[in-house]
Protein backbone atom coordinates (compact mmCIF):
# COMPACT_ATOMS: atom_id res chain seq x y z
CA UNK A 1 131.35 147.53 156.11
CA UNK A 2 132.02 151.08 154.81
CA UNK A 3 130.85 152.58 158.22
CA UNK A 4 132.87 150.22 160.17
CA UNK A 5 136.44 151.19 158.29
CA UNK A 6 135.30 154.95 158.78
CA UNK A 7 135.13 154.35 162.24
CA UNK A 8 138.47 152.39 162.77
CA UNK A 9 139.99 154.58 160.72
CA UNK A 10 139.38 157.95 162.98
CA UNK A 11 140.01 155.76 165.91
CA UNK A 12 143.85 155.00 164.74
CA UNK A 13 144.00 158.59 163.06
CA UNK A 14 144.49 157.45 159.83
CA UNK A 15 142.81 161.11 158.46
CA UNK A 16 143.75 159.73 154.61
CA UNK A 17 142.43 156.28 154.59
CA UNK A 18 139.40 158.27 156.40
CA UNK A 19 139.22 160.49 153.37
CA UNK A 20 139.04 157.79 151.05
CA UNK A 21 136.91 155.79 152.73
CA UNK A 22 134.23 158.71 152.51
CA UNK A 23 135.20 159.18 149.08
CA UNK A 24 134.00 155.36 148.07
CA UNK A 25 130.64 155.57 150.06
CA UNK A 26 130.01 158.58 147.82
CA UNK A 27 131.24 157.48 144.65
CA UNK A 28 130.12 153.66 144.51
CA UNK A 29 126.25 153.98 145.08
CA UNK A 30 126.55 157.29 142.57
CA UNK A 31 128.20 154.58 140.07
CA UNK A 32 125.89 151.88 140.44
CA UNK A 33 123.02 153.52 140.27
CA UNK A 34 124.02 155.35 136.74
CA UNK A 35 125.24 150.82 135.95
CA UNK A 36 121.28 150.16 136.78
CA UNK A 37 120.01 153.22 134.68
CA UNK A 38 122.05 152.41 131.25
CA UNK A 39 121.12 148.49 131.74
CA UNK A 40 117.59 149.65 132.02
CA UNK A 41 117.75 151.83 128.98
CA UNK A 42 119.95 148.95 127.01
CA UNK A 43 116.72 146.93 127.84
CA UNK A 44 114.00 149.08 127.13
CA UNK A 45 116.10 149.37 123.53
CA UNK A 46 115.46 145.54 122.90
CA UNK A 47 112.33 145.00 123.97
CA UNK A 48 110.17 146.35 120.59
CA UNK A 49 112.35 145.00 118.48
CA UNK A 50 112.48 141.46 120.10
CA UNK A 51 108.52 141.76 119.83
């Protein structure tokens, strides 16, 4: 999806929208993967004292 909107995006010269485009595919797998690493730590928190 990303790719494709990076591509149209050069093709109508849109240099902008291109720029923010590349912005998102660097800043939304960045975010998600510090999402998975709190949730992971919020569960390893829970586990002993669920036990």
């Amino acid at each position: 999806m990303l790719v494709v909107l990076s591509v149209m995006t050069l093709y109508l010269r849109c240099f902008r929208l291109f720029l923010v485009v590349i912005g998102l595919c660097i800043f939304l797998p960045v975010r998600l993967r510090l999402s998975r690493q709190t949730l992971a730590r919020k569960r390893e928190r829970r586990l002993p004292l669920s036990i």
